[in-house]
C-alpha atoms as a PDB file:
ATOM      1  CA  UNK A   1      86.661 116.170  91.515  1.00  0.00           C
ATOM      2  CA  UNK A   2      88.421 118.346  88.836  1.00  0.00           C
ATOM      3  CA  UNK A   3      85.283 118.929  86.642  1.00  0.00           C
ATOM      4  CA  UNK A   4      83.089 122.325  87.974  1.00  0.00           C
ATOM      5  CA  UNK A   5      79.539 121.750  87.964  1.00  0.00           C
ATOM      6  CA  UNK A   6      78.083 125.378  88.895  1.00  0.00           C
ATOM      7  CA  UNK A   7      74.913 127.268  87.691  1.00  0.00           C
ATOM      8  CA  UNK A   8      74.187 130.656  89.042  1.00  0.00           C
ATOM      9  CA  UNK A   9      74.209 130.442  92.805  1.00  0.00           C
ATOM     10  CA  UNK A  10      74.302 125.958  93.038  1.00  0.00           C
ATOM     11  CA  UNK A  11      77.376 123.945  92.277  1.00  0.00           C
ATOM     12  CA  UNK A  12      77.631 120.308  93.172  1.00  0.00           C
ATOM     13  CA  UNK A  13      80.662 119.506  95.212  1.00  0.00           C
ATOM     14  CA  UNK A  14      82.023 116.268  97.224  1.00  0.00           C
ATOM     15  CA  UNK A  15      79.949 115.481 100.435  1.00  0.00           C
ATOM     16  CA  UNK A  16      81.707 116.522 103.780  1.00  0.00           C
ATOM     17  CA  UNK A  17      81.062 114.992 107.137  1.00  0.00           C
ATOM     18  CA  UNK A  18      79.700 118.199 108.146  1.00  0.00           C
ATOM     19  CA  UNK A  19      77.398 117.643 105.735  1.00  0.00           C
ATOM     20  CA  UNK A  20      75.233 114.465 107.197  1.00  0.00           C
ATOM     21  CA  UNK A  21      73.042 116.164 109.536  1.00  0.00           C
ATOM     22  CA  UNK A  22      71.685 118.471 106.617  1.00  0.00           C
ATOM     23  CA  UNK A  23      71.574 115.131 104.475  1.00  0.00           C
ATOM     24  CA  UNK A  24      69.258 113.377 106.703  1.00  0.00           C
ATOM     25  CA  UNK A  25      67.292 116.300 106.562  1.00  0.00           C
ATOM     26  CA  UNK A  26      67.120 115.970 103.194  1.00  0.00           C
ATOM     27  CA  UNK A  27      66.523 112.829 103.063  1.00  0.00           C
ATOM     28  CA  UNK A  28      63.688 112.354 105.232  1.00  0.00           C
ATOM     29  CA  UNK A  29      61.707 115.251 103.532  1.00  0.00           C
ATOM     30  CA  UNK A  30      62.168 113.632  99.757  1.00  0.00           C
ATOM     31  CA  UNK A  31      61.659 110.135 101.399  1.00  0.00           C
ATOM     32  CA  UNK A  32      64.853 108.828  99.914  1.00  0.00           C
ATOM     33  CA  UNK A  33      66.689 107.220 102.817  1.00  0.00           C
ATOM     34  CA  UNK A  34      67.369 107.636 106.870  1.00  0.00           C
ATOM     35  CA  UNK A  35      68.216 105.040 109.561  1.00  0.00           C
ATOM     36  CA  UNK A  36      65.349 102.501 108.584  1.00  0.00           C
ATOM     37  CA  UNK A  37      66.940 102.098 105.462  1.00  0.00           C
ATOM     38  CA  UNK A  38      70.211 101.388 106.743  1.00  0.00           C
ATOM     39  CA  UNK A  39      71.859 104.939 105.984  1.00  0.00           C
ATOM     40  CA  UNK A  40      74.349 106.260 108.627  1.00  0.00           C
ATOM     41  CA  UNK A  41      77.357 108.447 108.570  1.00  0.00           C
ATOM     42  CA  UNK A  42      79.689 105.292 108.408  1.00  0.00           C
ATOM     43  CA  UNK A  43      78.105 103.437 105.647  1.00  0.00           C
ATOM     44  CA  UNK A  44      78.564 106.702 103.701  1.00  0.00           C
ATOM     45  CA  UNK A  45      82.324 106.451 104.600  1.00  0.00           C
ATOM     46  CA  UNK A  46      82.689 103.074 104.091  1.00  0.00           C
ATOM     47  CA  UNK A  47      81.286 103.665 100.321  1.00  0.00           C
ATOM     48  CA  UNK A  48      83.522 106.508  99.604  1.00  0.00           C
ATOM     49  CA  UNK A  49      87.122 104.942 100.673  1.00  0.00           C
ATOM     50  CA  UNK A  50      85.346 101.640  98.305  1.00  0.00           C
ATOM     51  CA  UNK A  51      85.723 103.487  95.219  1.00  0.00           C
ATOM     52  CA  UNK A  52      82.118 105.294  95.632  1.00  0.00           C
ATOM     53  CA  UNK A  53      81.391 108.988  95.558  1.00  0.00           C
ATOM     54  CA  UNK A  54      78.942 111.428  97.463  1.00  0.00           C
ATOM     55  CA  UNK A  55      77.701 114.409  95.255  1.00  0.00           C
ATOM     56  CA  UNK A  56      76.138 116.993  97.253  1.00  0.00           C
ATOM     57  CA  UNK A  57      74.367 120.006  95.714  1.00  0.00           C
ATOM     58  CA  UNK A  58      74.910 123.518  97.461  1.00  0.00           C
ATOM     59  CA  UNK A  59      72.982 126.623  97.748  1.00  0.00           C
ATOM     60  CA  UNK A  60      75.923 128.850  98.040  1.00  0.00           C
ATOM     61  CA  UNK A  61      74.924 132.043  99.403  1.00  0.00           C
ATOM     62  CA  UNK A  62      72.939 129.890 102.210  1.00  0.00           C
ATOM     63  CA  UNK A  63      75.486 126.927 102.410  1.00  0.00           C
ATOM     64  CA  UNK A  64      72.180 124.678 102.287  1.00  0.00           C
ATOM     65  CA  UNK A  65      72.079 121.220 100.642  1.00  0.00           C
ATOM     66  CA  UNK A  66      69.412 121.185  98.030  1.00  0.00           C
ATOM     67  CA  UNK A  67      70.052 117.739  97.240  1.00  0.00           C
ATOM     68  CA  UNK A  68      71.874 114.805  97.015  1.00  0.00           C
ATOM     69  CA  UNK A  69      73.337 111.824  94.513  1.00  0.00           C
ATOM     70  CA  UNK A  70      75.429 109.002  96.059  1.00  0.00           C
ATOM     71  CA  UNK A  71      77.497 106.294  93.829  1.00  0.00           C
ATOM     72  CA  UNK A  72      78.360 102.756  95.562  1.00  0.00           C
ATOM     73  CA  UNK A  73      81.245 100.786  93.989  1.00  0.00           C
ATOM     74  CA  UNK A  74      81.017  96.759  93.833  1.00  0.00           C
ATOM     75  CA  UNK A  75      84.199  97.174  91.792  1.00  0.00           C
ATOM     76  CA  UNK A  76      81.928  95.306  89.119  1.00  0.00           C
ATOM     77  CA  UNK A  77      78.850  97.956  88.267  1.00  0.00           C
ATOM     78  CA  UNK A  78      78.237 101.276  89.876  1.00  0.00           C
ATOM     79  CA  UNK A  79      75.194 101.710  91.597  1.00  0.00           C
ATOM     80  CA  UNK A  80      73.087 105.098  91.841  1.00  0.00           C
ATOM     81  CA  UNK A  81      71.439 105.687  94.868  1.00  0.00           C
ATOM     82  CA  UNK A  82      70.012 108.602  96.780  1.00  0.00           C
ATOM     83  CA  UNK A  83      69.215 111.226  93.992  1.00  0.00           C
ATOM     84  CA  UNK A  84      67.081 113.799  94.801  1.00  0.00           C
ATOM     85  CA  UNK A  85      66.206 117.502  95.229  1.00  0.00           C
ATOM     86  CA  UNK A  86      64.484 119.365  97.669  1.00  0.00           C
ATOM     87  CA  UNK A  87      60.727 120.075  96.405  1.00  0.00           C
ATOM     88  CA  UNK A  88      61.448 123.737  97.041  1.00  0.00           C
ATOM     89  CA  UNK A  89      64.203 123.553  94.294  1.00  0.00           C
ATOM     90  CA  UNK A  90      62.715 121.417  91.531  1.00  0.00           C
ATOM     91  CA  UNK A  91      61.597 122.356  88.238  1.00  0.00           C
ATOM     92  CA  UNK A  92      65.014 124.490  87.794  1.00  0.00           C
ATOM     93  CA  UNK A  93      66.685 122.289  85.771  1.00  0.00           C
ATOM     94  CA  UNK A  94      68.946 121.447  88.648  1.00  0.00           C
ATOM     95  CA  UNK A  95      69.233 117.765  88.600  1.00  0.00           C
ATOM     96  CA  UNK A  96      71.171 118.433  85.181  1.00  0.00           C
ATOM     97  CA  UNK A  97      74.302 119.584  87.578  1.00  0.00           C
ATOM     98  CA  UNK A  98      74.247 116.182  88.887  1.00  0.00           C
ATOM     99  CA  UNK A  99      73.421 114.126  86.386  1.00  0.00           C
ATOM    100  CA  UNK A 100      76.236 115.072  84.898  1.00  0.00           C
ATOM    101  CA  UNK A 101      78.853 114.964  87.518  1.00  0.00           C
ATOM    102  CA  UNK A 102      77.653 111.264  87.787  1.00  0.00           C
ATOM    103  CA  UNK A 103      77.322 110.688  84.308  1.00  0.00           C
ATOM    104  CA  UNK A 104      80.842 111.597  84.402  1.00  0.00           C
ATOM    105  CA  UNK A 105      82.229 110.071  87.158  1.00  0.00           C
ATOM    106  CA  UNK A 106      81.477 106.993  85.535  1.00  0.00           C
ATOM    107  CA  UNK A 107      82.863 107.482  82.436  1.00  0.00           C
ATOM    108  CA  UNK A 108      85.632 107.952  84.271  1.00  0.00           C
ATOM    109  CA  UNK A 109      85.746 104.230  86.158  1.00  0.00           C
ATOM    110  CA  UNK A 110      84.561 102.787  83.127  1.00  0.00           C
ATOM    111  CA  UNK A 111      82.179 100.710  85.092  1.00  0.00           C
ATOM    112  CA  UNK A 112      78.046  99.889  84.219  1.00  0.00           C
ATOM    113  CA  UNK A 113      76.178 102.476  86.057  1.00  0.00           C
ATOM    114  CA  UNK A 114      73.010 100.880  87.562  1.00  0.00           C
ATOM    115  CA  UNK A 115      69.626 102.776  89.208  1.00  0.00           C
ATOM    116  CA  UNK A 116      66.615 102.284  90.859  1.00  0.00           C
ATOM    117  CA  UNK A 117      63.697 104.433  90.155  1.00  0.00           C
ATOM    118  CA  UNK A 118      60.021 103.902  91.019  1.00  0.00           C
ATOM    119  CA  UNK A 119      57.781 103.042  88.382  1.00  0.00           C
ATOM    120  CA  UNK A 120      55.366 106.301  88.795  1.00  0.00           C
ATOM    121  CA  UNK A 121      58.533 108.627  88.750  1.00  0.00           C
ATOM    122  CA  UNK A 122      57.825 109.920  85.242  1.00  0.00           C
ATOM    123  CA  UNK A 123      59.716 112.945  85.865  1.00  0.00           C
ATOM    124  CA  UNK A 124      62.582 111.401  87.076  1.00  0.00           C
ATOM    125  CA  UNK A 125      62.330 108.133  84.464  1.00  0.00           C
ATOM    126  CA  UNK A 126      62.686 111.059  81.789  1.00  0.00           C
ATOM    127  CA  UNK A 127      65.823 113.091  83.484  1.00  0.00           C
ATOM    128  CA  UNK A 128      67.371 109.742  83.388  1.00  0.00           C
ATOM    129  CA  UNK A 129      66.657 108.279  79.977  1.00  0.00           C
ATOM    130  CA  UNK A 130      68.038 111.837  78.740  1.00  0.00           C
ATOM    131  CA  UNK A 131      71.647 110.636  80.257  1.00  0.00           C
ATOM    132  CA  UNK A 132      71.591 107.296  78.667  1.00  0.00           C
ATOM    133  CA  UNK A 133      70.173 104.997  81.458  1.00  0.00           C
ATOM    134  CA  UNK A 134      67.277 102.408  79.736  1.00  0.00           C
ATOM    135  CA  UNK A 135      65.167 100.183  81.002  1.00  0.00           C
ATOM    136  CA  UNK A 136      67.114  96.406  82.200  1.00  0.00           C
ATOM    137  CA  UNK A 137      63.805  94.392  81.863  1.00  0.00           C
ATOM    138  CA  UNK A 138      60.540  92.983  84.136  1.00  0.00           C
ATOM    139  CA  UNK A 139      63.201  92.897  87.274  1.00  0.00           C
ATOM    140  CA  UNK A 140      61.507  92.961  90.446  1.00  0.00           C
ATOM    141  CA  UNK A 141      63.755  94.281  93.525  1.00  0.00           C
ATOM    142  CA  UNK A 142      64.112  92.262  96.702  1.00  0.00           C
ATOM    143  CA  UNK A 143      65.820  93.273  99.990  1.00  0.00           C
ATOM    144  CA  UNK A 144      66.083  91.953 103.254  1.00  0.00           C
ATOM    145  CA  UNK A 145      66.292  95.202 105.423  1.00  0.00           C
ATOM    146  CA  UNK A 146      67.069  93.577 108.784  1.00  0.00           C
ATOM    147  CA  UNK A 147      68.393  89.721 109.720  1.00  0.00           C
END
């Protein structure tokens, strides 16, 4: 990641191993992902050496994770998953950081970037819609969590 994407004492930076354990934390306190939904340390990996990216957002005087934004690669679209930031840091304009370093990394593929947001998150529908994303349609999402 060439690009710096700092603001005062938070900078976004490329995820770590390290990092998981503070991730899951994360995670399971914003709701956005754990085991059940099929997130591990390997699938991370996997995702990353497939042409994907982990941003991570940093606290630097604490070295804490304040959130998260994680970009899958079908080689076809990229897909925005996991973006989020701790409740204790929202409302600070943060989520602009990475917005932008995924805005960017996309540019950069040249790919379709693709998101899933729920239909109540006005807040987040907004932060979105500000970096370009719009609405594909009626779409309904299906999954099939476990065979």
């Amino acid at each position: 990641m060439s690009e710096k994407y700092e603001h005062k004492d938070y900078r976004v930076r490329l995820f770590e191993t390290a990092d998981y354990h503070q991730i899951l934390q994360l995670w399971n306190l914003t709701g956005l992902g754990g085991a059940h939904r099929g997130d591990n340390l390997q699938i991370i990996l996997n995702t990353i050496e497939s042409g994907g990216v982990f941003f991570v957002l940093e606290h630097t005087p604490t070295k804490t994770i304040v959130g998260t934004a994680w970009i899958t690669n079908d080689h076809r679209r990229l897909y925005l998953h996991h973006f989020g930031i701790h409740p204790e840091f929202q409302g600070r304009g943060l989520s602009h950081l990475l917005a932008q370093a995924c805005i960017n990394f996309g540019k950069n593929t040249g790919l379709q970037m693709k998101l899933e947001v729920h239909k109540d998150n006005q807040i987040a529908k907004n932060l979105y819609e500000k970096y370009g994303f719009k609405l594909l349609g009626d779409y309904e999402v299906h999954i099939i969590r476990q065979y």
